[in-house]
C-alpha atoms as a PDB file:
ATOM      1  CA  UNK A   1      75.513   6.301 127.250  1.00  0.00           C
ATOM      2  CA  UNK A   2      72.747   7.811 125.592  1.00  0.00           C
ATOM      3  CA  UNK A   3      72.834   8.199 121.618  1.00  0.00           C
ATOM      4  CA  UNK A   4      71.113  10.906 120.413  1.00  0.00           C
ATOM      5  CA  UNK A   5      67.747  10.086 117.911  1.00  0.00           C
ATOM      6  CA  UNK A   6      68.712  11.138 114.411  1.00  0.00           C
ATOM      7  CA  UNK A   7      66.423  13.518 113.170  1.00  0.00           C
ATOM      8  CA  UNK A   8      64.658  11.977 109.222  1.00  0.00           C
ATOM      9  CA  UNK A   9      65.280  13.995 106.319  1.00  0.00           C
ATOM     10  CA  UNK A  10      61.655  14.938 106.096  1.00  0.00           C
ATOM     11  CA  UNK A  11      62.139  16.615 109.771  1.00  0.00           C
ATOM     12  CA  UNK A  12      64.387  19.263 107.708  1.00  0.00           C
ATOM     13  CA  UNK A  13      62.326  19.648 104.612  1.00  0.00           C
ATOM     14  CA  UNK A  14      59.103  19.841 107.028  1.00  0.00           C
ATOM     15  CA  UNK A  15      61.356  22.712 108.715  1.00  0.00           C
ATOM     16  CA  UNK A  16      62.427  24.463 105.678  1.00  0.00           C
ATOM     17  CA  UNK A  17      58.697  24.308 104.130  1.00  0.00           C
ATOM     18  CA  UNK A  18      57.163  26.230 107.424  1.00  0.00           C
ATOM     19  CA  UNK A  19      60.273  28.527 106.782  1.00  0.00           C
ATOM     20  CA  UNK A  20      59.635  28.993 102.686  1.00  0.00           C
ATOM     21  CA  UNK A  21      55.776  29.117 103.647  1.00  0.00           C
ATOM     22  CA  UNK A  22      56.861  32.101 106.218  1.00  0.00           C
ATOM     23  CA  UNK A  23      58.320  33.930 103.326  1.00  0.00           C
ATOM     24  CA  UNK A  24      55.792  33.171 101.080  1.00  0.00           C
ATOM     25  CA  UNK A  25      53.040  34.604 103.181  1.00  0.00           C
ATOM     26  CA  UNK A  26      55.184  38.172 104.124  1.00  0.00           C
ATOM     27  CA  UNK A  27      56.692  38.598 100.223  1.00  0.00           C
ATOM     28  CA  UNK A  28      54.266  36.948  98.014  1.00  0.00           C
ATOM     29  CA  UNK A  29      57.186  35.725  96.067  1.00  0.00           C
ATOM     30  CA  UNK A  30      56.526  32.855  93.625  1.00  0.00           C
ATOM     31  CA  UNK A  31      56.344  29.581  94.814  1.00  0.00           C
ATOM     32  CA  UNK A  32      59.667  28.839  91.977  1.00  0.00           C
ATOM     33  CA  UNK A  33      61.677  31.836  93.559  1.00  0.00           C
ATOM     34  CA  UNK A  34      61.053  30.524  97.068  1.00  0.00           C
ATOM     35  CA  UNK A  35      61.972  27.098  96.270  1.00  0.00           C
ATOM     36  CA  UNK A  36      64.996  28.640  93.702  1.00  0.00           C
ATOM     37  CA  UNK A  37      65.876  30.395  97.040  1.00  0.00           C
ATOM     38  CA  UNK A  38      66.107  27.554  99.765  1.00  0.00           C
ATOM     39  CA  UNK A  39      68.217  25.051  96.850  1.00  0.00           C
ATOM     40  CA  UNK A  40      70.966  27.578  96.819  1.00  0.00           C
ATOM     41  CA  UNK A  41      71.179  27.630 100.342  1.00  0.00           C
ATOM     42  CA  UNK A  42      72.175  25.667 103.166  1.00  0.00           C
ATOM     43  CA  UNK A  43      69.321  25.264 104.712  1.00  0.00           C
ATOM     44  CA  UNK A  44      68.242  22.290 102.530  1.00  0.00           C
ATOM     45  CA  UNK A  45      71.226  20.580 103.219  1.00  0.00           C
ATOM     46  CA  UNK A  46      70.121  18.021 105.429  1.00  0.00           C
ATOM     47  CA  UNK A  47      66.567  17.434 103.965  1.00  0.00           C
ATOM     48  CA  UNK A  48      64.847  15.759 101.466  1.00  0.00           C
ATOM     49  CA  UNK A  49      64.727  17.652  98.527  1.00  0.00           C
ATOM     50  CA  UNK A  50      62.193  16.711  96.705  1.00  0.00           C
ATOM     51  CA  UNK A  51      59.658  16.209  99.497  1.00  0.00           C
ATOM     52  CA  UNK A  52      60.510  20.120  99.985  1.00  0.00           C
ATOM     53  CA  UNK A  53      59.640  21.165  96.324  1.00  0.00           C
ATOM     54  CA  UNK A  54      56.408  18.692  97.069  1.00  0.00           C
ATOM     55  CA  UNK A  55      55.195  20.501 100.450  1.00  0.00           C
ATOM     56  CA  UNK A  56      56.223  23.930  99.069  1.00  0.00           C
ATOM     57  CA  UNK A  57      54.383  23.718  95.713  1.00  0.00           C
ATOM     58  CA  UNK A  58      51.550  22.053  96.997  1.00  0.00           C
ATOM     59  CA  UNK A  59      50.412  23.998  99.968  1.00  0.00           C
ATOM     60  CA  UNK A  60      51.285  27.195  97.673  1.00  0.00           C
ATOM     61  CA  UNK A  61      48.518  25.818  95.211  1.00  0.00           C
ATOM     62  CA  UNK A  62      46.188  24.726  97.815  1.00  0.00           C
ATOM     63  CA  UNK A  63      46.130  27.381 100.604  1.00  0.00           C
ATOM     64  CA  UNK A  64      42.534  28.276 100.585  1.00  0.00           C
ATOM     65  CA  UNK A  65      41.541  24.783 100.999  1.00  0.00           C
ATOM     66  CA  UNK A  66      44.138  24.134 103.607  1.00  0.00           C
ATOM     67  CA  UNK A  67      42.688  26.958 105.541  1.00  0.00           C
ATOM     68  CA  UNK A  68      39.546  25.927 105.544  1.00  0.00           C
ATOM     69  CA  UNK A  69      40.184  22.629 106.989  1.00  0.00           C
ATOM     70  CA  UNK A  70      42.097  24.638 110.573  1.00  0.00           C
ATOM     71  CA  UNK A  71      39.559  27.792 110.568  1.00  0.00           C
ATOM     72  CA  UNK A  72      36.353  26.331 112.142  1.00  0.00           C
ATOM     73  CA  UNK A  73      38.787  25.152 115.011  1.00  0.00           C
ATOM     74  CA  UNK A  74      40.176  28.261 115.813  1.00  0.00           C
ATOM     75  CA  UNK A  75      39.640  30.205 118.685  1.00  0.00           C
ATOM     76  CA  UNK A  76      40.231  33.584 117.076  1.00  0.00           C
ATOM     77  CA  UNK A  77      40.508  35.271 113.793  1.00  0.00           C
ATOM     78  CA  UNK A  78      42.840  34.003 111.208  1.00  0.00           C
ATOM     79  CA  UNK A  79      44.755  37.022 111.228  1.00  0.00           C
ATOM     80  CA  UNK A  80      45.998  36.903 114.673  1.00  0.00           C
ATOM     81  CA  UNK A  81      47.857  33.487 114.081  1.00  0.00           C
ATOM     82  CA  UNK A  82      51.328  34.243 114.279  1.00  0.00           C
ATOM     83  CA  UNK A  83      52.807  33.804 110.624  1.00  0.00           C
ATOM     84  CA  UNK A  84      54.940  31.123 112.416  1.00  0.00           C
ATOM     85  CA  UNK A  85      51.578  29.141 113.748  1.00  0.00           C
ATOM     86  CA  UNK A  86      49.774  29.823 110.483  1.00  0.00           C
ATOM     87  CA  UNK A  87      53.281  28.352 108.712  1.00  0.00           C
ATOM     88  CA  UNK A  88      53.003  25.246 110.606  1.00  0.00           C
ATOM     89  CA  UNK A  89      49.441  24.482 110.604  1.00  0.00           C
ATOM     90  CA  UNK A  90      49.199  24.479 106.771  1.00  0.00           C
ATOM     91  CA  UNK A  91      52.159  22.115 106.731  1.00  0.00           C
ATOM     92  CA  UNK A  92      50.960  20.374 109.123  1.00  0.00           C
ATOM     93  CA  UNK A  93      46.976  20.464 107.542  1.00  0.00           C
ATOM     94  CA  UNK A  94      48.701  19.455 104.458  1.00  0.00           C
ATOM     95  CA  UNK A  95      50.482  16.679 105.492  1.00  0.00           C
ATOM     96  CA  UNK A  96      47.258  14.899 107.175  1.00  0.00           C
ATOM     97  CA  UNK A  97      44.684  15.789 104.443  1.00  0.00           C
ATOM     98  CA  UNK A  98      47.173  14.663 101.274  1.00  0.00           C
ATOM     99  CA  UNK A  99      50.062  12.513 103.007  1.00  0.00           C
ATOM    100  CA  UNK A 100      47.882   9.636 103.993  1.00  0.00           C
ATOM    101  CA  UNK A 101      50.832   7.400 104.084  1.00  0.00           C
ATOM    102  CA  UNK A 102      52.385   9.222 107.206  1.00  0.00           C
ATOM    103  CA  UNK A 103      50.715   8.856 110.210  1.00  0.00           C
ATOM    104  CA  UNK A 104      48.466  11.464 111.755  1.00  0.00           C
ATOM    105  CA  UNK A 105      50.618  10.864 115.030  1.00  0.00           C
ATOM    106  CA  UNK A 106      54.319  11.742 113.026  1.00  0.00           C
ATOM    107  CA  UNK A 107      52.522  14.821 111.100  1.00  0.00           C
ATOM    108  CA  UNK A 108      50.978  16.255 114.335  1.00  0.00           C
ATOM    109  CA  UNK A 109      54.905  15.444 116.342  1.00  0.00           C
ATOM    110  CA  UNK A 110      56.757  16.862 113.899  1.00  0.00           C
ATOM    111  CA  UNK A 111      54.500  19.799 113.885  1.00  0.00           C
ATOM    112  CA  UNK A 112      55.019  20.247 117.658  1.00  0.00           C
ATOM    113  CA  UNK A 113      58.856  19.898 117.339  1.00  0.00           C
ATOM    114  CA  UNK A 114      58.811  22.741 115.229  1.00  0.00           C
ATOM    115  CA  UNK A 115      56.423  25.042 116.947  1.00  0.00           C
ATOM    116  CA  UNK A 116      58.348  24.428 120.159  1.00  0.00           C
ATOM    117  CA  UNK A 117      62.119  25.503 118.318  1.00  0.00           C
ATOM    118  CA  UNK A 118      60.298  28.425 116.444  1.00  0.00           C
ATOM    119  CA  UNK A 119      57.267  29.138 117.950  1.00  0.00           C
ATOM    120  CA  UNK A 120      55.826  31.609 120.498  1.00  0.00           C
ATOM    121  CA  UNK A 121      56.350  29.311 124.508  1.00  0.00           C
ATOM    122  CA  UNK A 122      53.184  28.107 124.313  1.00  0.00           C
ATOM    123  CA  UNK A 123      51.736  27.607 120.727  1.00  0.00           C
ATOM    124  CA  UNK A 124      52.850  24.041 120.517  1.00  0.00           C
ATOM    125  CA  UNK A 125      49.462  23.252 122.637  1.00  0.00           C
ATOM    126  CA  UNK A 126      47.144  25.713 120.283  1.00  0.00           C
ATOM    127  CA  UNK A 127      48.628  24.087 117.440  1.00  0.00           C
ATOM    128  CA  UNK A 128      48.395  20.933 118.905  1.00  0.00           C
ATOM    129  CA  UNK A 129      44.523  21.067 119.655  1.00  0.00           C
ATOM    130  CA  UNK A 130      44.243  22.216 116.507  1.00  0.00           C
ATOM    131  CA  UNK A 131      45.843  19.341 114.713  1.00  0.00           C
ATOM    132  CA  UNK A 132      44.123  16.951 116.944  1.00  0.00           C
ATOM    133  CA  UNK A 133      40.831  18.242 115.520  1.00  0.00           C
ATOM    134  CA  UNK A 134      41.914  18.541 112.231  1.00  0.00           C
ATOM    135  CA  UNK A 135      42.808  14.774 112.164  1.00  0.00           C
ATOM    136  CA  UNK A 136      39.385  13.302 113.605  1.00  0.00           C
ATOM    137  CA  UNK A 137      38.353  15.225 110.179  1.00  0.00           C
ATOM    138  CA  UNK A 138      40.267  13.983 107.340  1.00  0.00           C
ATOM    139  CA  UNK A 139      41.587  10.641 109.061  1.00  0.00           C
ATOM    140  CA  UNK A 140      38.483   8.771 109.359  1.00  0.00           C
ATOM    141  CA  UNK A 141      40.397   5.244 108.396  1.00  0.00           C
ATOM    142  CA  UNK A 142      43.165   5.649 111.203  1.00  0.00           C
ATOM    143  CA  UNK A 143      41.782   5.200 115.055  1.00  0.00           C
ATOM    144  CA  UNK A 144      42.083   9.153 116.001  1.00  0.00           C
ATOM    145  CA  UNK A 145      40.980  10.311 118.858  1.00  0.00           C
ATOM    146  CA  UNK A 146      39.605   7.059 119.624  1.00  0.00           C
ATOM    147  CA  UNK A 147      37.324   6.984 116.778  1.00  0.00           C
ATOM    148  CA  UNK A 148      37.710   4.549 114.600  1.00  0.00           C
END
């Protein structure tokens, strides 16, 4: 019998932050109204809410800075991310430059969990070479890449 791995709070807020960060980027609501938004609904249900309001508030503050971190990797303009890639990767960018206390290995999974359930087929492996890059950057006291 096989028993099914439970998915961690922080997998749901993680998915409702590239969802609210969606929004965000198409509306330009505030970062209170999105966040006023998700509480109400039932999408938060299962996640940690406070590590929501943290990824939400945070990456709306420091976007520019997030994006500079993922632009010299990519392998076009910006603006021809999908909004669902460009969601992710500033999670995702977010996560490794100011979460230091999760591993780059869990930020860069659960970003590939989501890009493969919301993603275009194949962006999981842009976003994942990405990511990969990003971490030898701003992880220089964990072994990435092989480089310790």
């Amino acid at each position: 019998m096989m028993i099914e791995k439970k998915k961690h709070s922080k997998h749901y807020s993680r998915c409702c932050a590239v969802q609210a960060i969606y929004q965000w980027h198409h509306t330009q609501d505030s970062m209170e109204e999105i966040i006023t938004q998700f509480a109400a609904s039932e999408l938060l249900k299962q996640g940690d809410r406070k590590y929501f309001k943290k990824l939400v508030g945070e990456i709306i503050a420091l976007q520019p800075s997030l994006d500079e971190l993922f632009i010299p990797y990519l392998d076009r303009k910006m603006e021809a991310l999908t909004p669902v890639e460009l969601a992710i990767l500033r999670v995702a960018v977010f996560e490794l430059a100011h979460c230091l206390e999760i591993p780059y290995k869990v930020v860069i999974n659960e970003a590939l969990e989501i890009a493969k359930a919301y993603g275009a087929e194949q962006s999981h492996k842009y976003i994942n070479a990405i990511l990969d890059s990003v971490a030898v950057q701003v992880r220089t006291t964990e072994n990435v890449g092989g480089k310790a």
